[in-house]
C-alpha atoms as a PDB file:
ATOM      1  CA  UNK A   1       0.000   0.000   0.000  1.00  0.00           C
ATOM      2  CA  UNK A   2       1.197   3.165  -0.437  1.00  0.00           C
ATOM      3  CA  UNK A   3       1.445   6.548   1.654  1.00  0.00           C
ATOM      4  CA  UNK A   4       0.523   9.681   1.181  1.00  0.00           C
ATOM      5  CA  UNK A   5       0.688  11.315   4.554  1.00  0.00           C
ATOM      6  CA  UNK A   6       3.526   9.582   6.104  1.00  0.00           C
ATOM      7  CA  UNK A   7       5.368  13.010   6.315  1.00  0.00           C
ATOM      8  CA  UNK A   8       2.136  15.100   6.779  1.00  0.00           C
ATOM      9  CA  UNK A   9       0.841  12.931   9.536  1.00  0.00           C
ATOM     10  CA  UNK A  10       4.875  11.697  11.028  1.00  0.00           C
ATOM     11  CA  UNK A  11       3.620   7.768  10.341  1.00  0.00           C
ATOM     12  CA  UNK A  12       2.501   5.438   7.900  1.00  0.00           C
ATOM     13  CA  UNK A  13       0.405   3.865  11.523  1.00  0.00           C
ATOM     14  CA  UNK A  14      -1.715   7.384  11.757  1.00  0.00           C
ATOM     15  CA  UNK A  15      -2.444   7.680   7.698  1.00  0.00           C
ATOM     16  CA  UNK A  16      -3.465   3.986   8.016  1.00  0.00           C
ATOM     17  CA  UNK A  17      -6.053   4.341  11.100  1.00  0.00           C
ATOM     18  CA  UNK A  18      -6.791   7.226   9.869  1.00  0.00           C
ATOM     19  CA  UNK A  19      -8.160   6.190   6.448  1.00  0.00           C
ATOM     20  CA  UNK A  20      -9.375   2.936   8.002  1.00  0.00           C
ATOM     21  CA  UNK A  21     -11.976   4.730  10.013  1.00  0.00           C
ATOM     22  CA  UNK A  22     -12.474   6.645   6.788  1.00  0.00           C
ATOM     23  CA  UNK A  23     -13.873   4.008   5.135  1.00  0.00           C
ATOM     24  CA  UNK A  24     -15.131   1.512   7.598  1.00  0.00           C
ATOM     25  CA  UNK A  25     -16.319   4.603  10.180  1.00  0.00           C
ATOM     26  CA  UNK A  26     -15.672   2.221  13.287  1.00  0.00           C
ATOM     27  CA  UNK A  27     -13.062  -0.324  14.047  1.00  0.00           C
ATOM     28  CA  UNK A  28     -10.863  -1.379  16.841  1.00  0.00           C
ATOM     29  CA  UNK A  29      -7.293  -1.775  17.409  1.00  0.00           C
ATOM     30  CA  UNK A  30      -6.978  -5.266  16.423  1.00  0.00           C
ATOM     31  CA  UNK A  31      -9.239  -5.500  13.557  1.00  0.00           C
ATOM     32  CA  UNK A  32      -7.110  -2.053  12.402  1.00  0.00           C
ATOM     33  CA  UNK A  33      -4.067  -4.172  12.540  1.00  0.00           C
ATOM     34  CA  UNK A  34      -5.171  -7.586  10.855  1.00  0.00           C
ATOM     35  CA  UNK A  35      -6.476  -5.281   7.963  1.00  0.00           C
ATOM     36  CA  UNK A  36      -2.698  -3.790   7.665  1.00  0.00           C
ATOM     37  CA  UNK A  37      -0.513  -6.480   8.132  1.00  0.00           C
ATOM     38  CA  UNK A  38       2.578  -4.594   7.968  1.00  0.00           C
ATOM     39  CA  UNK A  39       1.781  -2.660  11.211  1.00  0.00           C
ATOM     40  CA  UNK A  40       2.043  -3.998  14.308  1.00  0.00           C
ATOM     41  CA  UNK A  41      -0.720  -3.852  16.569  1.00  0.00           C
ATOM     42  CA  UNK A  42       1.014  -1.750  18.838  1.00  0.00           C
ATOM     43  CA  UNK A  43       1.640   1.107  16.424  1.00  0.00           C
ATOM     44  CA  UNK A  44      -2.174   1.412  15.469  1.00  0.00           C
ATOM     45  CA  UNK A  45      -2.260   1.357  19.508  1.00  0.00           C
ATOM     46  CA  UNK A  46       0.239   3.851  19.848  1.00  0.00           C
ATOM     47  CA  UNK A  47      -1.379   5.981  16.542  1.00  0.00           C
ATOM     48  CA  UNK A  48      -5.268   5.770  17.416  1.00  0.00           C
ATOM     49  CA  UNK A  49      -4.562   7.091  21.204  1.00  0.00           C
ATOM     50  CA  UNK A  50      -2.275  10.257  20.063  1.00  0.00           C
ATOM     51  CA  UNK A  51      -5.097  11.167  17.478  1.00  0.00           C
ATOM     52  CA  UNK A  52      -7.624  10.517  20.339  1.00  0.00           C
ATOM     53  CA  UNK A  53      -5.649  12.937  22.200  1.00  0.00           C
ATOM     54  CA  UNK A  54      -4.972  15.611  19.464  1.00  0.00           C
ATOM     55  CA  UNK A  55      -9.129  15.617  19.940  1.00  0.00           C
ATOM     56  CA  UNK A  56      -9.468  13.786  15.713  1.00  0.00           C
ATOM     57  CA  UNK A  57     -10.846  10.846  17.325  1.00  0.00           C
ATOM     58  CA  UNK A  58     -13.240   9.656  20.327  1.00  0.00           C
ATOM     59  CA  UNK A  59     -13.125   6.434  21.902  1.00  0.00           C
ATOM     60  CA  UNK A  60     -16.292   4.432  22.844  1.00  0.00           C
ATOM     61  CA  UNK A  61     -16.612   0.937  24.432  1.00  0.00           C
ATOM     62  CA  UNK A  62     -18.633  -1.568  22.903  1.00  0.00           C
ATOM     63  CA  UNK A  63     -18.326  -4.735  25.385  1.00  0.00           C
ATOM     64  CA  UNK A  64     -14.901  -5.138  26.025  1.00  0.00           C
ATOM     65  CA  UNK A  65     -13.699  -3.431  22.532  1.00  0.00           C
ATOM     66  CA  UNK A  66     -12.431   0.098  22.741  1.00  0.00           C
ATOM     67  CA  UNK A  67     -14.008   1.087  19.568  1.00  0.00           C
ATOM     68  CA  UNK A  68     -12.433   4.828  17.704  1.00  0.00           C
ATOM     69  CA  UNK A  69     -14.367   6.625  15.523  1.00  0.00           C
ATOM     70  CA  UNK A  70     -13.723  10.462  13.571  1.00  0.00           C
ATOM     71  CA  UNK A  71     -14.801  13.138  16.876  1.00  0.00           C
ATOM     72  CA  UNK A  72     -17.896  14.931  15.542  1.00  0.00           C
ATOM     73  CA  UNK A  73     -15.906  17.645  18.179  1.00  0.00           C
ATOM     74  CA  UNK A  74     -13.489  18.015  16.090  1.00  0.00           C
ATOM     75  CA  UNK A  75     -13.317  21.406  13.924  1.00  0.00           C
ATOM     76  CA  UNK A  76     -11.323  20.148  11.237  1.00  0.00           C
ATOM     77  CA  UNK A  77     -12.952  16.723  10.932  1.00  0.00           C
ATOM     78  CA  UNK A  78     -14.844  17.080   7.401  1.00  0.00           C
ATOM     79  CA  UNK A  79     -11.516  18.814   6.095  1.00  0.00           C
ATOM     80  CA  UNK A  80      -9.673  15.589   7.006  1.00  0.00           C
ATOM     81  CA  UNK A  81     -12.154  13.398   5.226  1.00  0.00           C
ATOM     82  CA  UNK A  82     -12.301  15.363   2.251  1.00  0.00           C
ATOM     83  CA  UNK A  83      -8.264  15.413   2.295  1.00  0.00           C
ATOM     84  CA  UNK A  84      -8.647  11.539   3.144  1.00  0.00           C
ATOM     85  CA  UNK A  85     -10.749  10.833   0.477  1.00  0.00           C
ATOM     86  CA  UNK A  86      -8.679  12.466  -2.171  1.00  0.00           C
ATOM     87  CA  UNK A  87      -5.929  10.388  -0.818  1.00  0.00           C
ATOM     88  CA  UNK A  88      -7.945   7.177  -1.593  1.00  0.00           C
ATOM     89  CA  UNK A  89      -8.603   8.563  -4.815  1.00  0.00           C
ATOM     90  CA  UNK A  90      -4.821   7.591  -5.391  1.00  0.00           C
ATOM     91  CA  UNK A  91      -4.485   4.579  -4.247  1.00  0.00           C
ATOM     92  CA  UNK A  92      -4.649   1.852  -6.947  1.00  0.00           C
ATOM     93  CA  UNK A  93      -7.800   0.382  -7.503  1.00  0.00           C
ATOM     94  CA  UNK A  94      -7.311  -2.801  -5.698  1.00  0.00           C
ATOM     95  CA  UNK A  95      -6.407  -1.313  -2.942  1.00  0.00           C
ATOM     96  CA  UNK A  96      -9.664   1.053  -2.933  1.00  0.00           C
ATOM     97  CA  UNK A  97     -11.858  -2.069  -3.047  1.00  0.00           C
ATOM     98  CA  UNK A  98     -10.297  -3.783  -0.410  1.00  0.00           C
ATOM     99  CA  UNK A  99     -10.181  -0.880   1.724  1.00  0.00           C
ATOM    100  CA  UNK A 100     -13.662   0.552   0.857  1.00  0.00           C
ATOM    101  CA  UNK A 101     -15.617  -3.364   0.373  1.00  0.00           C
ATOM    102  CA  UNK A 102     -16.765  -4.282   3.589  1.00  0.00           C
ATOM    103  CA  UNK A 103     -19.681  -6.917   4.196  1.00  0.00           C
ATOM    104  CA  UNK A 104     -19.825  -7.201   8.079  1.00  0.00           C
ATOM    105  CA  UNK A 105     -21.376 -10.041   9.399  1.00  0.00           C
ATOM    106  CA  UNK A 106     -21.077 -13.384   6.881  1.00  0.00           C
ATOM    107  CA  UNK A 107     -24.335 -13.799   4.625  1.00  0.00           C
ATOM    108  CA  UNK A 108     -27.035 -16.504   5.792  1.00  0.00           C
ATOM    109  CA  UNK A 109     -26.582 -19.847   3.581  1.00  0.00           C
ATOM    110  CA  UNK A 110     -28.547 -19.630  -0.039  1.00  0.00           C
ATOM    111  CA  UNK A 111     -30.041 -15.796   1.319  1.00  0.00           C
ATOM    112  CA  UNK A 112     -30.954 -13.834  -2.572  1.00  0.00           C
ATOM    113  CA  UNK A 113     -28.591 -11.192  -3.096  1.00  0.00           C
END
């Protein structure tokens, strides 16, 4: 994958989270890292809590998930997306579809499409 904002952003760990939550809106640390398998989970750790505290991100719980999403707090937020999204925009297209093709929870058996 390429990256964009490595020296905008200081790490390839904050452009990935950050476009993560771009296109999936909600995810958690782990399910962050499995997606980008050259970053360790620790980095997307390390990367989601310094944009939580730079005020681009909010954490909520769901069970015993810590669960980021974009801060509607934050001032700048649509700016970012719109920046995000023109970053995606350059990504080859495989890479667009995997990143922005997401089907949740697995289809029922023989459900009609």
């Amino acid at each position: 994958m390429p990256y964009f904002l490595n020296g905008l952003l200081g790490s390839k760990a904050k452009e990935c989270v950050l476009m993560y939550l771009f296109a999936r809106r909600k995810g958690y640390v782990s399910e962050i890292a499995a997606f980008f398998p050259d970053l360790s989970r620790s980095a997307v750790q390390n990367a989601a809590e310094v944009l939580e505290h730079d005020g681009i991100l909010v954490e909520g719980q769901q069970g015993n998930l810590r669960i980021y999403e974009f801060s509607p707090r934050c001032p700048y937020a649509r700016s970012l997306q719109l920046l995000l999204q023109d970053v995606a925009s350059c990504y080859p297209p495989e890479e667009r579809e995997r990143l922005f093709l997401y089907r949740g929870a697995p289809r029922r058996k023989g459900k009609i499409v």
